[in-house]
Protein backbone atom coordinates (compact mmCIF):
# COMPACT_ATOMS: atom_id res chain seq x y z
CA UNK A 1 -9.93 107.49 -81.10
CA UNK A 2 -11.29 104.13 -82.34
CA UNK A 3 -9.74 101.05 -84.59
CA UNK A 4 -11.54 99.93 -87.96
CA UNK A 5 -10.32 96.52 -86.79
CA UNK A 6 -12.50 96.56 -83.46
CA UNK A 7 -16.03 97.17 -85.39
CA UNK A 8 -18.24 94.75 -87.24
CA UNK A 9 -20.32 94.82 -90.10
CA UNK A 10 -21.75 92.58 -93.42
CA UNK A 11 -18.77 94.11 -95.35
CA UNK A 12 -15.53 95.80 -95.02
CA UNK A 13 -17.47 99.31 -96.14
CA UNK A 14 -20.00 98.65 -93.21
CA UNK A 15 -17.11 97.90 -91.01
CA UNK A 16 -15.63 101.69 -91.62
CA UNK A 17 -18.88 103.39 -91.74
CA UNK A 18 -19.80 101.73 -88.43
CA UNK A 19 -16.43 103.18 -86.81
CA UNK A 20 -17.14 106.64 -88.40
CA UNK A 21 -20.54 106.70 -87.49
CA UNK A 22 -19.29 105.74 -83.47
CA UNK A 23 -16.42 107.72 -83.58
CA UNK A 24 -14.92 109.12 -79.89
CA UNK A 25 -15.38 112.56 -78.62
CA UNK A 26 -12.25 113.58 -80.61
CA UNK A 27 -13.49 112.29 -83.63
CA UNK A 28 -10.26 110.14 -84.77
CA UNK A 29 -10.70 106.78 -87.37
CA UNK A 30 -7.83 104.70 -87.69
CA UNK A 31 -8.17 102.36 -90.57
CA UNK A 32 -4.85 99.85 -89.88
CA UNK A 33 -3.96 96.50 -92.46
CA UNK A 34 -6.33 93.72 -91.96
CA UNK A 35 -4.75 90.27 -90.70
CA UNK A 36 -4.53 89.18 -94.12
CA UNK A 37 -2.94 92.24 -95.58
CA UNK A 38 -5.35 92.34 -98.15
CA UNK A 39 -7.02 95.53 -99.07
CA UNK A 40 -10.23 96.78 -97.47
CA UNK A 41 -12.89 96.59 -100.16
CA UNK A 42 -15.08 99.55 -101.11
CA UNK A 43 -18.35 98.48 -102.56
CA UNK A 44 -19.43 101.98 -101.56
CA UNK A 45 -17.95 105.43 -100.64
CA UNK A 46 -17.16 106.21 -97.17
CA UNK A 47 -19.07 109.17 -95.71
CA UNK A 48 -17.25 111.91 -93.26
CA UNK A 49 -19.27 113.80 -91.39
CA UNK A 50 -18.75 117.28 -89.02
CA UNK A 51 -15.43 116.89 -86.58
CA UNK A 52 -14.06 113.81 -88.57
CA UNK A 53 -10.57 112.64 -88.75
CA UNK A 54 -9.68 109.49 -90.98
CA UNK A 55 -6.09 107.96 -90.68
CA UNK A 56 -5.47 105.29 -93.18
CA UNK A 57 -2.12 103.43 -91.77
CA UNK A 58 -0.01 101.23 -94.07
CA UNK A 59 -2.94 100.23 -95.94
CA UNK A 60 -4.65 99.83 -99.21
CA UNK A 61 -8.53 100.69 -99.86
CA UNK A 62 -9.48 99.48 -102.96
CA UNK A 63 -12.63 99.73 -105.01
CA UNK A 64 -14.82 96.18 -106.06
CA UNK A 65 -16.68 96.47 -109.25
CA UNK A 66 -19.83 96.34 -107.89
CA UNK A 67 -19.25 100.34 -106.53
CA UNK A 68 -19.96 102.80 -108.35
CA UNK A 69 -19.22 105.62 -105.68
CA UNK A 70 -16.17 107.95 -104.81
CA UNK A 71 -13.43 106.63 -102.56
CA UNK A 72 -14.79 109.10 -99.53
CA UNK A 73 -17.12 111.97 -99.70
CA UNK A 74 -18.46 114.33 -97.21
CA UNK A 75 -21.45 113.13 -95.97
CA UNK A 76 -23.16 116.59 -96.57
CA UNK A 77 -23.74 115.47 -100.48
CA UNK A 78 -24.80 112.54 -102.62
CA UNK A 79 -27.91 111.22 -104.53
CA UNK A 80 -31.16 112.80 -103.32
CA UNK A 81 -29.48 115.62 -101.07
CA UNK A 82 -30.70 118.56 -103.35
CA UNK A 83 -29.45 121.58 -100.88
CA UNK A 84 -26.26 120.33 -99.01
CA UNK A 85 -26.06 121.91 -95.41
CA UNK A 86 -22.22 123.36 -94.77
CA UNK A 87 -19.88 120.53 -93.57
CA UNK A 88 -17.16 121.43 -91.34
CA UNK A 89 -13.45 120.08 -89.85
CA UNK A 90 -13.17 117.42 -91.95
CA UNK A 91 -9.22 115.74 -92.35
CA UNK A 92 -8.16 112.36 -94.30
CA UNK A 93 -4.21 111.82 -93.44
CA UNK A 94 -2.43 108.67 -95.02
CA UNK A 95 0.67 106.89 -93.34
CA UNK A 96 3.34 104.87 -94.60
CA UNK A 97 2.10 104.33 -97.70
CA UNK A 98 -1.74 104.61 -97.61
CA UNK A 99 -3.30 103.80 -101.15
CA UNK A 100 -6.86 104.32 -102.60
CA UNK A 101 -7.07 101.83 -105.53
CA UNK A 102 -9.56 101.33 -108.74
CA UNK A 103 -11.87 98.86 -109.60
CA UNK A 104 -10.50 96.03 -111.76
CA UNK A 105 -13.44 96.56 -113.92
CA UNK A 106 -15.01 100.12 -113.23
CA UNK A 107 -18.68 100.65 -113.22
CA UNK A 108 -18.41 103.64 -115.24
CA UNK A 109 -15.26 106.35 -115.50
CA UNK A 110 -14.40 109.36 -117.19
CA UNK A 111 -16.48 113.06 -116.25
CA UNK A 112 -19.94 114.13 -116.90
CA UNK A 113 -19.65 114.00 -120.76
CA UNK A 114 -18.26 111.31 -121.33
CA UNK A 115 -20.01 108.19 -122.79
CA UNK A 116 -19.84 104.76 -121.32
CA UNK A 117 -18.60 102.27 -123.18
CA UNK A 118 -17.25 98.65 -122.78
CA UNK A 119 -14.76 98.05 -124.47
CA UNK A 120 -13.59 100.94 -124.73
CA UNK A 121 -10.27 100.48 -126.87
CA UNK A 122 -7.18 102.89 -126.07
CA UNK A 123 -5.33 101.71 -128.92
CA UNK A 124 -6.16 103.08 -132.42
CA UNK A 125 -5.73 99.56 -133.71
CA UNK A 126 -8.41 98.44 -131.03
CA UNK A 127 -10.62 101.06 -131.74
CA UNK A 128 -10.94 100.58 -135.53
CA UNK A 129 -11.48 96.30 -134.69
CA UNK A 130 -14.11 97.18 -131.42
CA UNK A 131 -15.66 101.02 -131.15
CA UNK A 132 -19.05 100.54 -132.85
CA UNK A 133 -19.21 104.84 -132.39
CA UNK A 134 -16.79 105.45 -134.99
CA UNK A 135 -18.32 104.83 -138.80
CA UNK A 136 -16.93 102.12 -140.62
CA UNK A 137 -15.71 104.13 -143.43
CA UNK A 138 -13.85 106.28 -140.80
CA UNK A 139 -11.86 102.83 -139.81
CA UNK A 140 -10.88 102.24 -143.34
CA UNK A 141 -9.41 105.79 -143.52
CA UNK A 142 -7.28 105.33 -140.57
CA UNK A 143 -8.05 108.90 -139.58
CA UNK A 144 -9.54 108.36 -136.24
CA UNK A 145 -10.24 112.08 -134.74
CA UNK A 146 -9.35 113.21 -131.37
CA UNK A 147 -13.27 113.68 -130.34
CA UNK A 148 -13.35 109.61 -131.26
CA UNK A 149 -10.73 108.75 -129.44
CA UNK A 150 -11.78 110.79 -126.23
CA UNK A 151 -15.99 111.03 -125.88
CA UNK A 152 -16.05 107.97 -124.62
CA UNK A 153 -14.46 105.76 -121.31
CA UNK A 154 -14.72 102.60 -120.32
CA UNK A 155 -17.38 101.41 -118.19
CA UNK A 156 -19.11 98.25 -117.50
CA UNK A 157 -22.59 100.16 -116.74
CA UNK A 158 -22.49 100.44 -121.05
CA UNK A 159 -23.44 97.01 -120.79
CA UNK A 160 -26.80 97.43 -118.29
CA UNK A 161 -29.61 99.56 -120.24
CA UNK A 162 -30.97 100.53 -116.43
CA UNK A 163 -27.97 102.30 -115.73
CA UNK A 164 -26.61 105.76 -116.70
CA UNK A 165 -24.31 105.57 -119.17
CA UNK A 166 -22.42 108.80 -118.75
CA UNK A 167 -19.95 109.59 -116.06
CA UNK A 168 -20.86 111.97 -113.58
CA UNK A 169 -19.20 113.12 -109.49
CA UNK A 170 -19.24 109.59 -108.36
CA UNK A 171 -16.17 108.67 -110.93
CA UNK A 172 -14.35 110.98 -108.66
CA UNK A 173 -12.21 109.34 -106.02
CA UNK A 174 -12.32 112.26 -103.02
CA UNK A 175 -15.44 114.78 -103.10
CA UNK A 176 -14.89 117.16 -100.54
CA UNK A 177 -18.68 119.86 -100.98
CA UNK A 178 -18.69 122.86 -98.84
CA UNK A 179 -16.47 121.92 -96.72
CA UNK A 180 -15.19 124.77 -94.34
CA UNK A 181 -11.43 123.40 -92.39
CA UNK A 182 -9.89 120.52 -94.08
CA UNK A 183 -6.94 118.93 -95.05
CA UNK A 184 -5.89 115.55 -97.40
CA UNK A 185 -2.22 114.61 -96.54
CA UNK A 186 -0.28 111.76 -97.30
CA UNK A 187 -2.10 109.20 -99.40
CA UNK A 188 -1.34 107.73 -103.38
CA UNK A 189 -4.30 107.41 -105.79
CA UNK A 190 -3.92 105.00 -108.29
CA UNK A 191 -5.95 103.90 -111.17
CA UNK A 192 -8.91 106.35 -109.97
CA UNK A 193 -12.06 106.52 -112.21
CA UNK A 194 -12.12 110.00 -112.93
CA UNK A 195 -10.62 112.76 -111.14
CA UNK A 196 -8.58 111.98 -108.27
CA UNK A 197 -9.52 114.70 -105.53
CA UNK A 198 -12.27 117.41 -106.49
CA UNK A 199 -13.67 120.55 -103.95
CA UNK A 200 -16.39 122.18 -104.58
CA UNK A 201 -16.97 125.47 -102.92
CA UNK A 202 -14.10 124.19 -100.02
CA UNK A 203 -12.36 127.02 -97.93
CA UNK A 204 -9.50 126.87 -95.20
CA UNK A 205 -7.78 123.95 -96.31
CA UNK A 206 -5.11 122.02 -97.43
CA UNK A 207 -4.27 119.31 -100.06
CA UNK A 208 0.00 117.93 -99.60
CA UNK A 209 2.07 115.11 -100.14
CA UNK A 210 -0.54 113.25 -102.65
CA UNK A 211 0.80 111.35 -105.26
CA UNK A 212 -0.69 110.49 -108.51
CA UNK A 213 -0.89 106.97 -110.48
CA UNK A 214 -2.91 107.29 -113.26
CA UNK A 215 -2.24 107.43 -117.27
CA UNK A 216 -5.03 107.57 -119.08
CA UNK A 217 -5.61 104.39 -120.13
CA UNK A 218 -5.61 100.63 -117.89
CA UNK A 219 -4.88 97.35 -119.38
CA UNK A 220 -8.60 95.04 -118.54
CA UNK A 221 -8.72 91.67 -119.21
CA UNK A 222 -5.83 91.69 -121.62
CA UNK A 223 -6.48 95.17 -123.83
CA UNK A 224 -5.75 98.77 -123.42
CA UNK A 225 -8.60 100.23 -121.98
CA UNK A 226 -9.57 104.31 -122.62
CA UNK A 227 -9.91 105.75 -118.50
CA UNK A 228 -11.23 109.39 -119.35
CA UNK A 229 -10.38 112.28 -117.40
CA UNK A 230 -7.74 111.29 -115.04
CA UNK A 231 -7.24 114.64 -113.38
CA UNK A 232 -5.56 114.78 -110.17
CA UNK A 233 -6.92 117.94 -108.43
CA UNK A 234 -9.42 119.81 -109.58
CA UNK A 235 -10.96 123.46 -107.55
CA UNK A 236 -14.42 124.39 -108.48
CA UNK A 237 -16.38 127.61 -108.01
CA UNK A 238 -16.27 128.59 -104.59
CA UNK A 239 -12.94 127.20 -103.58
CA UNK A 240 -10.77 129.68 -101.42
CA UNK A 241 -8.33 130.18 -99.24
CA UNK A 242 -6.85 126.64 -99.87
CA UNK A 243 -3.00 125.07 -99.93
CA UNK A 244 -1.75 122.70 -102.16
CA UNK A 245 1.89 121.60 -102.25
CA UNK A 246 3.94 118.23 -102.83
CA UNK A 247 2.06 116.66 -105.57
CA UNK A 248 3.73 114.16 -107.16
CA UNK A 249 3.45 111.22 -109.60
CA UNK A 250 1.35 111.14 -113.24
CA UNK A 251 -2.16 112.14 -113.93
CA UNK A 252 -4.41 110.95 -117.53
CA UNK A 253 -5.60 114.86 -117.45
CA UNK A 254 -4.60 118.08 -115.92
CA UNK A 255 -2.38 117.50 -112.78
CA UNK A 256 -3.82 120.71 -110.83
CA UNK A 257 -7.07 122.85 -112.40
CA UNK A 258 -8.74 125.53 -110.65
CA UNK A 259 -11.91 125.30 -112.92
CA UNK A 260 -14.97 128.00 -112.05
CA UNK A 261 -17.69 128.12 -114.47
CA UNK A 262 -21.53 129.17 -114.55
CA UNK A 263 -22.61 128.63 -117.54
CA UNK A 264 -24.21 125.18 -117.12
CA UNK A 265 -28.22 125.20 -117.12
CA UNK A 266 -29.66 124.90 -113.30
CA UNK A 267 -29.60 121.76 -111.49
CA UNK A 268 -30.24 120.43 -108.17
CA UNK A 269 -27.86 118.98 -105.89
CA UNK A 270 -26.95 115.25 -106.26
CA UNK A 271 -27.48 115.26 -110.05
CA UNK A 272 -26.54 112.76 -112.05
CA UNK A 273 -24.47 113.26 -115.52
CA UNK A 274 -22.94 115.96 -114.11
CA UNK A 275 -19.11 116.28 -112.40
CA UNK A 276 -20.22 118.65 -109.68
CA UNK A 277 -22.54 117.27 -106.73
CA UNK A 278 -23.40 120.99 -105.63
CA UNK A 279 -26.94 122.12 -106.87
CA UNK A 280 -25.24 125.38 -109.30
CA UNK A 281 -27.92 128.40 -108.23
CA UNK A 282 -25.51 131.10 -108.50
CA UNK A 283 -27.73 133.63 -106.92
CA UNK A 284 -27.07 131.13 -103.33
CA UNK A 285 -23.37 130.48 -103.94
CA UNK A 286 -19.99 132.60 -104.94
CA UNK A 287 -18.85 131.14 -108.29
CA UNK A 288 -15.27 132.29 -108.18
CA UNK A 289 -11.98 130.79 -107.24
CA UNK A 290 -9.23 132.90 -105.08
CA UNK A 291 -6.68 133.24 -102.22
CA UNK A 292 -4.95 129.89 -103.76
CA UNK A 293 -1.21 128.86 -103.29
CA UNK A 294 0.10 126.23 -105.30
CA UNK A 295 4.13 124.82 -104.76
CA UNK A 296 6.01 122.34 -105.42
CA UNK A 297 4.18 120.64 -108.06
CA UNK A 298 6.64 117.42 -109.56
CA UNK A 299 4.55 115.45 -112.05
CA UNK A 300 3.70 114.57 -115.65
CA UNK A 301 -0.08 114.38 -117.43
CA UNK A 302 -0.60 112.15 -120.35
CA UNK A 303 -2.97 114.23 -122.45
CA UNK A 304 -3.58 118.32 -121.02
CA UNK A 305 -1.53 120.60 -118.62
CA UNK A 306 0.20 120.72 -115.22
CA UNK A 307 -1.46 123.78 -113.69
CA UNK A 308 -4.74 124.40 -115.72
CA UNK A 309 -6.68 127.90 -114.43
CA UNK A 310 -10.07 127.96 -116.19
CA UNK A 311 -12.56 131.10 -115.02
CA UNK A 312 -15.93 130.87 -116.94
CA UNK A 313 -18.24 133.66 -116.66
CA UNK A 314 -16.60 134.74 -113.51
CA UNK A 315 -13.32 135.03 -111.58
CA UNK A 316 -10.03 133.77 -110.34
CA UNK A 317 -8.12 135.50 -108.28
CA UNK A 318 -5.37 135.85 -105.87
CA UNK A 319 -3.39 132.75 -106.76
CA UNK A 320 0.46 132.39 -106.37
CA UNK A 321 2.03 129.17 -108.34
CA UNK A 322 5.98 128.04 -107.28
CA UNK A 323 8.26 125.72 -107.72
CA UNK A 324 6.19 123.48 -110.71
CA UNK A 325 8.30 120.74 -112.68
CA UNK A 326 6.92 119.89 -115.54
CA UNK A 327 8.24 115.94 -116.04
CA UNK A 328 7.08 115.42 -119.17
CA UNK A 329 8.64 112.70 -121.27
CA UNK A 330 8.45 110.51 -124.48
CA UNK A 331 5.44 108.59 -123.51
CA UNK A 332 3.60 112.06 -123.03
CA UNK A 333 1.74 114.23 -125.42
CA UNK A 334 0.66 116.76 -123.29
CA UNK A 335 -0.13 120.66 -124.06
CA UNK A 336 2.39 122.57 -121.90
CA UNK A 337 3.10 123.32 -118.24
CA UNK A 338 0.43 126.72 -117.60
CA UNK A 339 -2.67 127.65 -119.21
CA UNK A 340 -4.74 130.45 -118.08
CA UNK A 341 -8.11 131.08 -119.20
CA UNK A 342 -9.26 129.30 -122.62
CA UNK A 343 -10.96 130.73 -125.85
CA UNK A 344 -14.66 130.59 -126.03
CA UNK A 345 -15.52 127.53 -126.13
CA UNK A 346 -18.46 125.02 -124.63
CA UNK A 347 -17.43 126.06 -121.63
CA UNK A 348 -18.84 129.79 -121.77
CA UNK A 349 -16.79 133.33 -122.00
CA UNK A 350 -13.70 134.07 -120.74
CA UNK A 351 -14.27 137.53 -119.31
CA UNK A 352 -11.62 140.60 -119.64
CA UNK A 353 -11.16 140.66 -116.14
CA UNK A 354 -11.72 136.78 -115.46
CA UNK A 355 -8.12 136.14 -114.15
CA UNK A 356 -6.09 138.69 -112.34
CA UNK A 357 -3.59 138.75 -108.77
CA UNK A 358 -1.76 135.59 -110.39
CA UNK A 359 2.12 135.46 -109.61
CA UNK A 360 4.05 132.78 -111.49
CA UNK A 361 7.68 131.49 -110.58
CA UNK A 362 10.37 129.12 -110.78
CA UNK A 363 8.68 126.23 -113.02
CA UNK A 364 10.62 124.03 -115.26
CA UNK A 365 7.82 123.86 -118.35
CA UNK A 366 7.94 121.63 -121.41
CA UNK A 367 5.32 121.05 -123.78
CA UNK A 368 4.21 122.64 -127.15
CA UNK A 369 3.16 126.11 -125.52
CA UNK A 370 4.83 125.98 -122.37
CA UNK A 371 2.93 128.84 -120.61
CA UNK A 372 -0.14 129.89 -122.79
CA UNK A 373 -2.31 132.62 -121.74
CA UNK A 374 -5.60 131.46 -124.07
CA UNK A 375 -7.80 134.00 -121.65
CA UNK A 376 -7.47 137.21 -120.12
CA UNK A 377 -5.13 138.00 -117.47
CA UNK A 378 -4.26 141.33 -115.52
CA UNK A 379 -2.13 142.83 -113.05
CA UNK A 380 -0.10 139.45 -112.88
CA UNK A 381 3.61 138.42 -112.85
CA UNK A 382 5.60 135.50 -114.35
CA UNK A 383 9.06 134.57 -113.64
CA UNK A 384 11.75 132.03 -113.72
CA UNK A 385 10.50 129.93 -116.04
CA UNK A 386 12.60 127.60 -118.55
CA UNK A 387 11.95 125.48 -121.37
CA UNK A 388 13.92 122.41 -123.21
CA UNK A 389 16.34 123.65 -125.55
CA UNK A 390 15.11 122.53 -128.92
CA UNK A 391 11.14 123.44 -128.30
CA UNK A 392 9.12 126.40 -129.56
CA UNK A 393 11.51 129.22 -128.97
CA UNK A 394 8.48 131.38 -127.40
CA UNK A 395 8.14 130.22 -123.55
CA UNK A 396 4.93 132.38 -122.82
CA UNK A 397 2.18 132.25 -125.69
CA UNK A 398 -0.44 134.92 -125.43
CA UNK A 399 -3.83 135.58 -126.83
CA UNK A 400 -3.90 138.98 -128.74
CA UNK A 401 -4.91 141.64 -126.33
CA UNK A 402 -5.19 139.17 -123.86
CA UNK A 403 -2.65 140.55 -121.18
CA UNK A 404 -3.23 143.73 -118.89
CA UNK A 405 -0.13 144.90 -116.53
CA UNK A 406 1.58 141.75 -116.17
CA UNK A 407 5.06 141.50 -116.07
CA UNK A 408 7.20 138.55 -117.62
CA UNK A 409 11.01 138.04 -117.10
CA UNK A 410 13.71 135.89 -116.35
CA UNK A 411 12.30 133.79 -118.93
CA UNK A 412 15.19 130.96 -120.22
CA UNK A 413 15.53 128.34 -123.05
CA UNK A 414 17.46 125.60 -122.38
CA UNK A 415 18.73 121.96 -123.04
């Protein structure tokens, strides 16, 4: 194994690459506090290659607002890597309190849609005085609209005409990208730039004990700031065979989404305005999403769902979901605790047979439509599930026609 501590380099970034890069026969990192206790600085993201394991100790990582990068990627991906080669044993464990930390003044946040701005008011108050998208006769109305509020995220990029001014995969703060073996254990994300942890086509893995800090929105230089798209994990086409339990904490967006879609026009790997860093030829690479167990899921979102399953022109599959508490509370406005599949929308067609294999139990949901079945789903079960006591009375909402052989019981309403 080898010590952060006993490498050199111009900056604390070259410092960990350089012990990555020189890493022993049994391919252990240790990054440990520096003598000052300050955090190690990320102008950059930090690159794991084949047979890697990082081991942040007691320490914080935290991003400087020159970066605009993820946290750590796998170094199979990136700008100007068009056809990533498979990457494989890669594992990121945190100890006794390990932290990944935001910018104070992000580069650029939110996904691939969203529009840069700075400022970028949270506050409707803020946004009538300072968002020069909304009309002016829309201000006067007081009737800001959801798609106002939400298309854009703050980002001080808006500010440099050379730079893109959408977000895109480097907002997110762990990219795993065909990654075969892996596990992230043990670390807090707070104040990420867009989602916290996203795989893309991953397999035989494992994502536990990660908590969440993230709302939504970030107080910058004295005003409520708009941070789109705060996910915390998010599965993309391919994903499979993958763990997840003990996630804790709050997320801006969904807590855990398994989203596979293919109905995004072709593009090559390492494009930009895009939140995916796989090239998307479909006729190369399985689009769907199975052999998933989710447990012990304690959290809250600000905005969307706990558990999100999202299959677009294709399929998820084979995905069992315990033990979920919803924590939603007054400072929340979130959807519900489940939903599976969504209507057509932007994101393509929900399919008939897009979601099947999916057992549901023992959740504690809250929320407008606790479980809501917007898509198709067959030959499924839910159980054990329980709502607040003064809520819609219906605890699973379903599309018309929408539901094939699944069973739902045990169902409860309560305070």
């Amino acid at each position: 194994m080898v010590f952060v501590k006993d490498f050199k380099g111009a900056d604390d970034s070259e410092r960990i690459q350089n012990a990555i890069d020189n890493r022993g026969v049994d391919g252990i990192v240790i990054i440990e506090p520096k003598p000052d206790k300050n955090p190690w600085m990320l102008d950059r993201a930090i690159l794991l290659h084949d047979d890697t394991t990082l081991i942040i100790r007691s320490c914080t990582l935290k991003m400087t607002d020159s970066s605009r990068d993820n946290f750590i990627r796998s170094s199979n991906c990136g700008l100007g890597i068009s056809e990533p080669e498979k990457c494989n044993n890669v594992f990121i464990h945190g100890e006794g309190g390990a932290m990944l930390v935001g910018a104070d003044h992000p580069r650029s946040t939110g996904d691939g849609g969203k529009i840069l701005a700075c400022p970028c008011p949270y506050e409707v108050e803020d946004l009538k005085k300072y968002a020069d998208w909304i009309p002016e006769e829309r201000k006067l109305s007081g009737e800001i609209t959801f798609a106002e509020r939400h298309d854009h995220s703050y980002g001080t990029d808006a500010l440099r005409p050379e730079e893109s001014h959408f977000g895109d995969w480097r907002n997110v703060g762990i990219l795993l990208a065909s990654v075969d073996n892996f596990s992230i254990t043990g670390i807090t994300l707070k104040d990420y730039h867009g989602w916290g942890i996203s795989l893309e086509d991953c397999s035989h893995g494992e994502v536990s004990r990660i908590r969440f800090d993230a709302r939504m929105r970030k107080t910058i230089d004295g005003m409520s700031m708009n941070i789109e798209n705060q996910d915390g994990l998010d599965l993309r086409a391919g994903c499979r065979y993958i763990s997840i339990s003990d996630i804790t904490g709050s997320t801006g967006d969904d807590v855990v989404a398994l989203t596979a879609g293919t109905g995004s026009k072709h593009r090559a790997g390492g494009s930009l305005c895009t939140t995916e860093v796989l090239p998307n030829d479909w006729t190369k690479r399985d689009s769907s999403i199975h052999d998933i167990t989710i447990r012990t899921v304690n959290a809250k979102t600000n905005l969307c769902y706990i558990v999100r399953l999202l299959p677009v022109n294709t399929v998820i599959y084979n995905i069992v979901i315990e033990g979920i508490i919803d924590q939603e509370d007054s400072s929340t406005n979130h959807g519900g605790t489940f939903i599976l599949g969504e209507p057509d929308s932007i994101y393509g067609k929900n399919l008939p047979d897009s979601m099947r294999n999916v057992v549901i139990s023992n959740a504690i949901c809250r929320g407008k439509k606790p479980i809501h079945i917007a898509g198709y789903l067959t030959d499924s079960a839910i159980s054990g599930a329980i709502i607040k006591k003064g809520r819609d009375g219906t605890v699973v909402v379903r599309r018309e026609d929408g539901t094939k052989n699944v069973s739902i019981s045990s169902t409860v309403i309560t305070d």
